[in-house]
Protein backbone atom coordinates (compact mmCIF):
# COMPACT_ATOMS: atom_id res chain seq x y z
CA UNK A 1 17.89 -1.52 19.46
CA UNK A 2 21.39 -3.60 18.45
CA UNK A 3 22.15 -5.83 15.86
CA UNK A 4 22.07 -9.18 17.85
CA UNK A 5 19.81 -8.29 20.23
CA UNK A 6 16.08 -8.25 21.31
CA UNK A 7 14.08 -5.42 20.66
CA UNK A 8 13.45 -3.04 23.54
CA UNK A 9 9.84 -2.32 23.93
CA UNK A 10 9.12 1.25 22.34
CA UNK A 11 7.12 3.80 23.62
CA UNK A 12 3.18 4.80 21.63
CA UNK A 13 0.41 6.13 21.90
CA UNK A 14 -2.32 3.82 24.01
CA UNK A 15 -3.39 1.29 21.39
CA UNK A 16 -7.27 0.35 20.83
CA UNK A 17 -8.00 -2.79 22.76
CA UNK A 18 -3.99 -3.50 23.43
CA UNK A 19 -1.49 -2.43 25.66
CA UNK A 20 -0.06 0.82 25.55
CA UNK A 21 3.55 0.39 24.15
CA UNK A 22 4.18 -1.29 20.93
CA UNK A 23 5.86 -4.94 21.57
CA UNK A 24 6.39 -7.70 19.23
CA UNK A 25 3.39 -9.33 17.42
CA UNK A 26 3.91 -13.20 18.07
CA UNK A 27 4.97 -15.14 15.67
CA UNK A 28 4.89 -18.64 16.78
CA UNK A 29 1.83 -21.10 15.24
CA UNK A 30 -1.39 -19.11 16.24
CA UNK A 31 -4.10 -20.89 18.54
CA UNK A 32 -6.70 -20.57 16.21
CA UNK A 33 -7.22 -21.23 12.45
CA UNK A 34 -8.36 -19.00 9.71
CA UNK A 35 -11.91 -20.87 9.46
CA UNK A 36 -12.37 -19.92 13.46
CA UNK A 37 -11.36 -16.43 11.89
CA UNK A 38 -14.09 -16.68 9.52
CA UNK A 39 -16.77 -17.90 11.89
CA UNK A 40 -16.32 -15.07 14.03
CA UNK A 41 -17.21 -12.50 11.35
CA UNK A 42 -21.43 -12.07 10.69
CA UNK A 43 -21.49 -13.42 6.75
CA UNK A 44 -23.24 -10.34 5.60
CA UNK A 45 -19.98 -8.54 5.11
CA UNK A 46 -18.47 -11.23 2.65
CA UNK A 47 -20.94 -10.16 0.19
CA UNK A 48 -20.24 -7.83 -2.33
CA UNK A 49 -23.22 -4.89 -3.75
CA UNK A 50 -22.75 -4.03 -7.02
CA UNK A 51 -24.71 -0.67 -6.52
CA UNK A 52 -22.96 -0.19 -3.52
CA UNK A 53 -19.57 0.04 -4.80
CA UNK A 54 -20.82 1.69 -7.67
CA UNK A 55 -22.10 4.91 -5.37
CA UNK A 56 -18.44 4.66 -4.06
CA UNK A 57 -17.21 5.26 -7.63
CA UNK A 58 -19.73 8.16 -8.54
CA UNK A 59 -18.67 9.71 -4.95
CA UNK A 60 -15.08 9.92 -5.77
CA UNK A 61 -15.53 10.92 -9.46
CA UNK A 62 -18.02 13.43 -8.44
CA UNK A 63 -15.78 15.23 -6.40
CA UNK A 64 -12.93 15.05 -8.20
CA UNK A 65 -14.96 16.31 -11.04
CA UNK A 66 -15.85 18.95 -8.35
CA UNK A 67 -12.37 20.26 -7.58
CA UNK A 68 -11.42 20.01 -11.01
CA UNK A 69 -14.23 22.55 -11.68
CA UNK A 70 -13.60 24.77 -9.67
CA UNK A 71 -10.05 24.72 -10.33
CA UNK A 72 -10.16 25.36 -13.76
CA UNK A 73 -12.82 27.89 -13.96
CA UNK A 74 -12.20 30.45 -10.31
CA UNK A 75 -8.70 29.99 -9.74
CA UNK A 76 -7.56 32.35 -12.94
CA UNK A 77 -10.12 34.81 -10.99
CA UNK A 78 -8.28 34.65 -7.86
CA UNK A 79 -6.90 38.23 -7.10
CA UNK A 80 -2.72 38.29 -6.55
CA UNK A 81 -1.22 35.95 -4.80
CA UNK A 82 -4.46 34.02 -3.53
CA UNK A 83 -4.20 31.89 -6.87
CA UNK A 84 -0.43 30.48 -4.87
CA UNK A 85 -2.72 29.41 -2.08
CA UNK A 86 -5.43 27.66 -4.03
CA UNK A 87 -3.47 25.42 -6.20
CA UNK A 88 -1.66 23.68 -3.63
CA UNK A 89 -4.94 23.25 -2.12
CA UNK A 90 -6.55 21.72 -5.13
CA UNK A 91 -3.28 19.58 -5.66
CA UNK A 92 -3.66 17.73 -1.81
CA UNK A 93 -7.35 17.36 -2.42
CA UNK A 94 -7.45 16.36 -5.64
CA UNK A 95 -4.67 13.89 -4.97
CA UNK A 96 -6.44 12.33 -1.85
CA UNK A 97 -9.79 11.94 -3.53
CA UNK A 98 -7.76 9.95 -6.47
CA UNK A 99 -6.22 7.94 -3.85
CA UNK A 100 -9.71 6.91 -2.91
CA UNK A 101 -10.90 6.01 -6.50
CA UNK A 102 -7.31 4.17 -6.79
CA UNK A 103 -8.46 2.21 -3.49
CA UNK A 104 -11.68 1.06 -5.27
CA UNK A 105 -9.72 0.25 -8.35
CA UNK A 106 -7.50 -1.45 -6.44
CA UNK A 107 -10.54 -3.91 -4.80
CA UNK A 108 -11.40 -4.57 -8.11
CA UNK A 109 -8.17 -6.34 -8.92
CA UNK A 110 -9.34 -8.63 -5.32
CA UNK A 111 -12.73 -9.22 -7.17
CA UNK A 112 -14.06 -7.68 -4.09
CA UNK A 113 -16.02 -5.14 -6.13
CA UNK A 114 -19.00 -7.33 -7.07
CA UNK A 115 -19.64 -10.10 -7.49
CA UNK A 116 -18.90 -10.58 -11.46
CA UNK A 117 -15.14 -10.82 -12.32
CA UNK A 118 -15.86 -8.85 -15.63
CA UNK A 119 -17.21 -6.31 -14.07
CA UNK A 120 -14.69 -5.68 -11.77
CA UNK A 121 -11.37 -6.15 -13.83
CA UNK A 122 -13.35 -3.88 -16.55
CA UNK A 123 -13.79 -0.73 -13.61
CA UNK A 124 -10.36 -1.54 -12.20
CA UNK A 125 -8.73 -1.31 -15.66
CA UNK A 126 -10.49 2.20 -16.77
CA UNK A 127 -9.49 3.70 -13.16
CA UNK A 128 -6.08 2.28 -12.88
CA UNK A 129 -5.56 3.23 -16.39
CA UNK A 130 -6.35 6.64 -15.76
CA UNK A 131 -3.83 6.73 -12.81
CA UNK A 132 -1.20 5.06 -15.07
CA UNK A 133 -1.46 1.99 -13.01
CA UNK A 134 -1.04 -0.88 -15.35
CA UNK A 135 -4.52 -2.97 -13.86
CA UNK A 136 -3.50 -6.37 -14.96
CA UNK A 137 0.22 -6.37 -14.38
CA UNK A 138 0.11 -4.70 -11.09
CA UNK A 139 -3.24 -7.42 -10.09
CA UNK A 140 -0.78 -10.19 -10.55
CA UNK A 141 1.96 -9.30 -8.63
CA UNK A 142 -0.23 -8.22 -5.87
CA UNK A 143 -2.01 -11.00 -5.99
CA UNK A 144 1.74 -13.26 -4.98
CA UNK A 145 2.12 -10.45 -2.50
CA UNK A 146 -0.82 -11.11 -0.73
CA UNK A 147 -0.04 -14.72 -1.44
CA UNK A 148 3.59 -14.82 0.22
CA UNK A 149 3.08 -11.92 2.55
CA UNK A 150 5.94 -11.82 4.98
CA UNK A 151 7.96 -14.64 3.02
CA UNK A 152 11.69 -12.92 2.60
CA UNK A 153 12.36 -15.31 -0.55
CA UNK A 154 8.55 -15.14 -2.37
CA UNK A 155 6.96 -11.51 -1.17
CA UNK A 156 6.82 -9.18 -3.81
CA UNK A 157 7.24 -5.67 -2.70
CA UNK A 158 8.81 -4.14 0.44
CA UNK A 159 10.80 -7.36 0.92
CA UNK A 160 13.44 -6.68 3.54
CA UNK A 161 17.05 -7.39 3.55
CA UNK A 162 19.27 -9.10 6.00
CA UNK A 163 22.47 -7.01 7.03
CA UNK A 164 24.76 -8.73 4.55
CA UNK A 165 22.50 -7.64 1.79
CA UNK A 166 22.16 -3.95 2.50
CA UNK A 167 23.68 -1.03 0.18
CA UNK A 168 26.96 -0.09 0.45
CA UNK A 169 26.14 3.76 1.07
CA UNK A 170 22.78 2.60 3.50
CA UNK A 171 25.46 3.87 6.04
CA UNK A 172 25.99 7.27 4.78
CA UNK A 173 22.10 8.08 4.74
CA UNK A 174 21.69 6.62 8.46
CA UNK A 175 21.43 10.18 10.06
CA UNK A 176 18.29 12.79 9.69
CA UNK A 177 19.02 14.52 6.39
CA UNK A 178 20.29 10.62 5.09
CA UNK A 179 16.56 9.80 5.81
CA UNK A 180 14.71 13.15 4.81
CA UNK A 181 16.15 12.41 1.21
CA UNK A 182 15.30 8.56 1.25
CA UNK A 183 11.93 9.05 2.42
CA UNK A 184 11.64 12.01 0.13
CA UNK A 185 12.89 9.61 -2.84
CA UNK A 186 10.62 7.18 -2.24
CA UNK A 187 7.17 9.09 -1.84
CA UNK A 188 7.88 10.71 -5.29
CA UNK A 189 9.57 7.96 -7.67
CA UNK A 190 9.30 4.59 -5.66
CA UNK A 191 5.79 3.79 -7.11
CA UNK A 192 7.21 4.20 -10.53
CA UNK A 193 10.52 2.62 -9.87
CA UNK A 194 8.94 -0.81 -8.51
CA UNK A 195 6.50 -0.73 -11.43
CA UNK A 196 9.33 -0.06 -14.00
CA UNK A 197 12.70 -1.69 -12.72
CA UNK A 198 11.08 -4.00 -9.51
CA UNK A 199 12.84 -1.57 -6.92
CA UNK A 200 11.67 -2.51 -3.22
CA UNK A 201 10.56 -5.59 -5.36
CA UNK A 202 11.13 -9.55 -5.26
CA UNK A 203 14.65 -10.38 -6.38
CA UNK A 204 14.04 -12.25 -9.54
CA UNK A 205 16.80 -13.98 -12.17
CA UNK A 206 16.58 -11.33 -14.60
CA UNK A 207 15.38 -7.97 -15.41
CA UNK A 208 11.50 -7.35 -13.90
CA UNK A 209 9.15 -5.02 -15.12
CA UNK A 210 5.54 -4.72 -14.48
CA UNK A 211 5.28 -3.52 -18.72
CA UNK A 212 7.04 -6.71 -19.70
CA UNK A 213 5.06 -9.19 -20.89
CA UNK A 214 7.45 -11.87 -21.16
CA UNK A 215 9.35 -11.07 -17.60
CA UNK A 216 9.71 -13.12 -15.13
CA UNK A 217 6.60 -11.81 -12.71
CA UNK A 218 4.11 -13.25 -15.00
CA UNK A 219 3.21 -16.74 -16.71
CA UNK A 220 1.97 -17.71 -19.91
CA UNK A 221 -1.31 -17.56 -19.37
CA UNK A 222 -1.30 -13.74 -17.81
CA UNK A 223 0.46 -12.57 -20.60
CA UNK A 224 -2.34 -11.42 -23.05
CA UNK A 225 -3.81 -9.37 -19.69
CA UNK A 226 -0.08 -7.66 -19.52
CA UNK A 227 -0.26 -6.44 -23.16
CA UNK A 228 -4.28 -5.38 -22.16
CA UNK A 229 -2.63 -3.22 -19.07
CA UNK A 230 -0.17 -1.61 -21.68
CA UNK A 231 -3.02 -0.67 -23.93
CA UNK A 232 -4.19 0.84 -21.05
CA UNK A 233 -1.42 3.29 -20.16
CA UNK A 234 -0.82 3.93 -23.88
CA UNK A 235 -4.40 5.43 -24.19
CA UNK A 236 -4.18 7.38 -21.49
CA UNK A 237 -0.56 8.70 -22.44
CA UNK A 238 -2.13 9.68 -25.82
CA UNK A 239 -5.22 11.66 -24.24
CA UNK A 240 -2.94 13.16 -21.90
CA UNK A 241 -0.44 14.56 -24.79
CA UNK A 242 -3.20 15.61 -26.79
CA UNK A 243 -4.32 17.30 -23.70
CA UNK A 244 -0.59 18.98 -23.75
CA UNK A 245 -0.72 19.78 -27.39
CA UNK A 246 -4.10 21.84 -26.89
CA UNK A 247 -3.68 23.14 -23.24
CA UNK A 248 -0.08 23.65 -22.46
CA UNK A 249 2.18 21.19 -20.46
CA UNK A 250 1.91 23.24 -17.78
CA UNK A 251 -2.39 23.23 -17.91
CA UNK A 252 -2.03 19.05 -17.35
CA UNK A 253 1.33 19.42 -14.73
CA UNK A 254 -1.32 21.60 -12.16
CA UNK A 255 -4.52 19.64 -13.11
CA UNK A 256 -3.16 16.41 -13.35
CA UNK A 257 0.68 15.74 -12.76
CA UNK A 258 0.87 16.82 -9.37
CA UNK A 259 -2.41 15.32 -7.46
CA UNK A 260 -0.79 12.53 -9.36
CA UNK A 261 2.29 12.62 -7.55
CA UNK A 262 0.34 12.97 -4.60
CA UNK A 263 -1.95 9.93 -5.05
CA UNK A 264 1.75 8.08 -5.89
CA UNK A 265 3.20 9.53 -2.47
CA UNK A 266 0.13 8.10 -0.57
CA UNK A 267 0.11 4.82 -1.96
CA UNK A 268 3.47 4.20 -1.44
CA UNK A 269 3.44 5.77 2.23
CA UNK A 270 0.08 3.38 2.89
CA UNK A 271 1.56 0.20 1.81
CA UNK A 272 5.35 1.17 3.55
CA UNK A 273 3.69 1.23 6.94
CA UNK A 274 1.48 -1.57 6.51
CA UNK A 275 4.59 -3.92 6.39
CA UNK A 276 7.15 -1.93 8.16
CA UNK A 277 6.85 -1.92 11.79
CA UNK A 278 9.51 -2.37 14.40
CA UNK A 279 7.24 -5.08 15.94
CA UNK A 280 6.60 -7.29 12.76
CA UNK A 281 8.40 -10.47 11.86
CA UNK A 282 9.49 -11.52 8.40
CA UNK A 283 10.38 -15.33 8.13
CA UNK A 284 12.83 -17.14 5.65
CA UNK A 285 11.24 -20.53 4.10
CA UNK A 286 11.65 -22.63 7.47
CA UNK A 287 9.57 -20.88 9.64
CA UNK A 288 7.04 -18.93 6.86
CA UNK A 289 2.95 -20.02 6.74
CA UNK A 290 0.72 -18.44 4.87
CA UNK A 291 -1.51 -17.31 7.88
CA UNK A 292 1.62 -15.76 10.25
CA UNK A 293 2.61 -14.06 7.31
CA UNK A 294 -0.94 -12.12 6.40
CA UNK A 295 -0.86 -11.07 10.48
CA UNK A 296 2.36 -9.82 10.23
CA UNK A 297 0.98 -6.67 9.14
CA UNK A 298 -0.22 -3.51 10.88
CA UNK A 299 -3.24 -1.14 10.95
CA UNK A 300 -2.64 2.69 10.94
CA UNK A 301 -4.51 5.81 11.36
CA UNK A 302 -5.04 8.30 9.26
CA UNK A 303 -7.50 10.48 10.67
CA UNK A 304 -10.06 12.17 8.43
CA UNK A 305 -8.45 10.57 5.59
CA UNK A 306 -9.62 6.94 6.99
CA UNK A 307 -12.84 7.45 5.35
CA UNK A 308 -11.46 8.91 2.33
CA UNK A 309 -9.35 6.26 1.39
CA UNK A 310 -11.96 3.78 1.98
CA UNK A 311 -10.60 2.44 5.19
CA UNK A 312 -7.56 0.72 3.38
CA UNK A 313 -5.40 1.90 6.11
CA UNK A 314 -6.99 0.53 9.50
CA UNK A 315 -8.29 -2.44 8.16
CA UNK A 316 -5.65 -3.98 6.43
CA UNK A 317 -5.14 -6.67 8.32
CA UNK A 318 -8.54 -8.22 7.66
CA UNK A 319 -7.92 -7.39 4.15
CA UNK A 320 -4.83 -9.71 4.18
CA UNK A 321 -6.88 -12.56 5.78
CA UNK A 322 -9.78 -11.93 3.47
CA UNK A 323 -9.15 -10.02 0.19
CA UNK A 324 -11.96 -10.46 -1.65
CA UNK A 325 -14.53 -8.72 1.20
CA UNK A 326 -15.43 -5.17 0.10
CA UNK A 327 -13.88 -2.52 2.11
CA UNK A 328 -17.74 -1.19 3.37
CA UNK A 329 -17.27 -3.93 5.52
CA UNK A 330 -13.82 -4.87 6.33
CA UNK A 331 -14.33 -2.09 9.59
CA UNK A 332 -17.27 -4.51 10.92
CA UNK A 333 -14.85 -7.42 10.41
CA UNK A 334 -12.25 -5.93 11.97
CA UNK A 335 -14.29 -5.61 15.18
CA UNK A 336 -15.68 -8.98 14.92
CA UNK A 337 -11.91 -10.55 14.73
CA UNK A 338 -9.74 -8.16 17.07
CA UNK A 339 -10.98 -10.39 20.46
CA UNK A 340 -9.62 -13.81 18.82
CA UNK A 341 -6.93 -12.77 17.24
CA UNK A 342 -5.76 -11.14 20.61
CA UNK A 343 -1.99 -10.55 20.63
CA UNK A 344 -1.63 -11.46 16.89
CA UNK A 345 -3.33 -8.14 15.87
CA UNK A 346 -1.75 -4.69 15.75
CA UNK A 347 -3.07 -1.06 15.65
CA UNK A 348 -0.80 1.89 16.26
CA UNK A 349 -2.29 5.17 16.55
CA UNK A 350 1.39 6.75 16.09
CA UNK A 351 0.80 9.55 14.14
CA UNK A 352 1.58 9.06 10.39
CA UNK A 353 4.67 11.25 9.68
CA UNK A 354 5.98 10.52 13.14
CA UNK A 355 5.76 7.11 12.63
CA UNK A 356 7.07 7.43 9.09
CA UNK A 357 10.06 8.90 10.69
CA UNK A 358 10.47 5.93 13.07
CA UNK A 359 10.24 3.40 10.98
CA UNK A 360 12.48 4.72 8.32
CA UNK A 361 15.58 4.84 11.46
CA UNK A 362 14.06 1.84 12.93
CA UNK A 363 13.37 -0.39 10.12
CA UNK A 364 16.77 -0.69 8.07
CA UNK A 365 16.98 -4.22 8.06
CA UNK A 366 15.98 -7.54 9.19
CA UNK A 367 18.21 -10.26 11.48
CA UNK A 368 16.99 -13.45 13.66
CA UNK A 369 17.64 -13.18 17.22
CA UNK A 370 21.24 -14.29 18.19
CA UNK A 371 19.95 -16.47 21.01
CA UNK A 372 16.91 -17.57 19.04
CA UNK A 373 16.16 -21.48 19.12
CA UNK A 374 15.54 -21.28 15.18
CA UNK A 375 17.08 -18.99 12.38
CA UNK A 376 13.64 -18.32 10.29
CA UNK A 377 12.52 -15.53 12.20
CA UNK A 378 13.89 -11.94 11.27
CA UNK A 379 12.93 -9.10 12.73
CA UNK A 380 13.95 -5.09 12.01
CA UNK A 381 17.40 -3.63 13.18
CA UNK A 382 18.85 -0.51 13.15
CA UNK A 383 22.66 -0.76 14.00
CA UNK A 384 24.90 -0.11 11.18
């Protein structure tokens, strides 16, 4: 795959209900309309249960409650060296469980938790909170993101960049240990880095941070909510120092600093291959629609963990054409759309890290076609 020219069809595993390599998604006007879209999916899974996704919430507290137990009160009985063994243990388990409950918290900022707004930003700002996530500030910006998906002036995170606008040393990490450290960067500090300084982020005029108030990602009205989501990192910042001051730095790094990390790693990883896929289009301002964008997306497979992250991962493309049903149902919609949509949807079963790997040589950034009849349509290149 050149600069200049079109994609070569790569090889993947057989894909449910398409062919068996992964080719471009279309991206001219799609034959059918997001109504159509609507009608084909039974209406029972637009509604949202309040007990329902509460019993979601208990599940994933309850077990990380579990591990946390156990943790804390066998693993100091552990004979020598077994106690090396069960920490990183707790750490990946721990940190996918908290992905889930950062999932849920995360469909609260949709209001596809129930179906009372207070109730959901209330849930979503305790659980974010206690994942540092600032609720409000990061429901916003989503919200835009979901609202300009695949726009290359208005998306808010992930947002490509043509050729001319890549960094100067993207050249020097364009090799395997170039792309074990940028990967390796970005699972660890890229959550923290888009929330703090708008890295991966919409270019905006001037400085953007997600614990600004008064920047540029937010209006007037949102602004009270923004000083709400800083309350809400500044309480848990206090417990967790107190914590410190009575149980060692060390006590909260195991317990909670590193599933932390982990549930940080995941949720950027999730969201990276949701949008980056050698056979997704991104379109400039000419060509962009709301609906092209939210199918210029991809499902993935995670395995076991499918179920443990509530499904975020293999549905996501009905989640981008309807955000506010709750993710119980979003695998019956998917079913119910995947005949019309046709051509328009895409599922690879690549597995993750291998197609982590791909995309990251694959995916550097985005051109139009040389001998396209229109500029607006970009699509990934590799050739530095």
């Amino acid at each position: 795959m050149g600069a200049g020219g079109r994609m070569p069809v790569l090889s993947s595993n057989k894909l449910e209900g398409h062919k068996s390599q992964v080719e471009r998604v279309p991206h001219t006007t799609p034959p059918f309309t997001l109504s159509q879209i609507k009608k084909a999916i039974p209406p029972h899974c637009f509604k949202r249960s309040l007990v329902r996704s509460f019993s979601y919430v208990g599940h994933d507290l309850f077990f990380a409650a579990l591990f946390y137990y156990i943790a804390t009160s066998y693993f100091h009985l552990l004979p020598h060296p077994l106690p090396y063994l069960a920490w990183p243990l707790y750490w990946i388990v721990q940190g996918c469980v908290c992905t889930g409950i950062w999932v849920i918290a995360h469909e609260c900022g949709h209001h596809a938790f129930s179906d009372h707004q207070w109730v959901d930003d209330t849930v979503g700002l305790i659980l974010h909170s206690a994942l540092l996530v600032p609720y409000f500030s990061w429901k916003y910006s989503h919200r835009r993101h979901h609202s300009n998906t695949g726009s290359l002036e208005r998306d808010e995170v992930f947002v490509p960049k043509p050729k001319s606008k890549i960094s100067w040393y993207s050249k020097y990490l364009n090799n395997p240990p170039g792309r074990l450290l940028s990967l390796l960067v970005t699972l660890t500090l890229g959550w923290p880095l888009y929330l703090a300084f708008n890295v991966s982020g919409r270019p905006y005029d001037r400085f953007a941070c997600h614990y600004d108030p008064y920047g540029p990602i937010y209006s007037d009205r949102e602004r009270l909510q923004i000083f709400v989501s800083d309350a809400g990192i500044f309480v848990t910042t206090f417990v967790l120092y107190q914590l410190a001051a009575a149980k060692g730095l060390a006590w909260i790094v195991c317990v909670y600093g590193v599933p932390l990390l982990i549930v940080n790693g995941f949720l950027v990883l999730i969201t990276y291959l949701q949008h980056t896929h050698p056979a997704l289009p991104h379109y400039d301002s000419s060509e962009w629609d709301w609906l092209r964008g939210a199918l210029a997306t991809v499902d993935r497979d995670y395995g076991v963990l499918n179920r443990v992250f509530h499904n975020i991962n293999d549905t996501h493309v009905a989640h981008h054409l309807f955000s506010t049903m709750p993710h119980y149902n979003a695998m019956e919609a998917t079913k119910a759309v995947k005949p019309l949509l046709g051509e328009y949807y895409r599922f690879d079963r690549t597995p993750i890290f291998k197609a982590m790997w791909r995309e990251a040589k694959e995916c550097l950034y985005v051109e139009p076609d040389d001998d396209a009849p229109n500029k607006g349509v970009f699509w990934y290149r590799n050739k530095l």
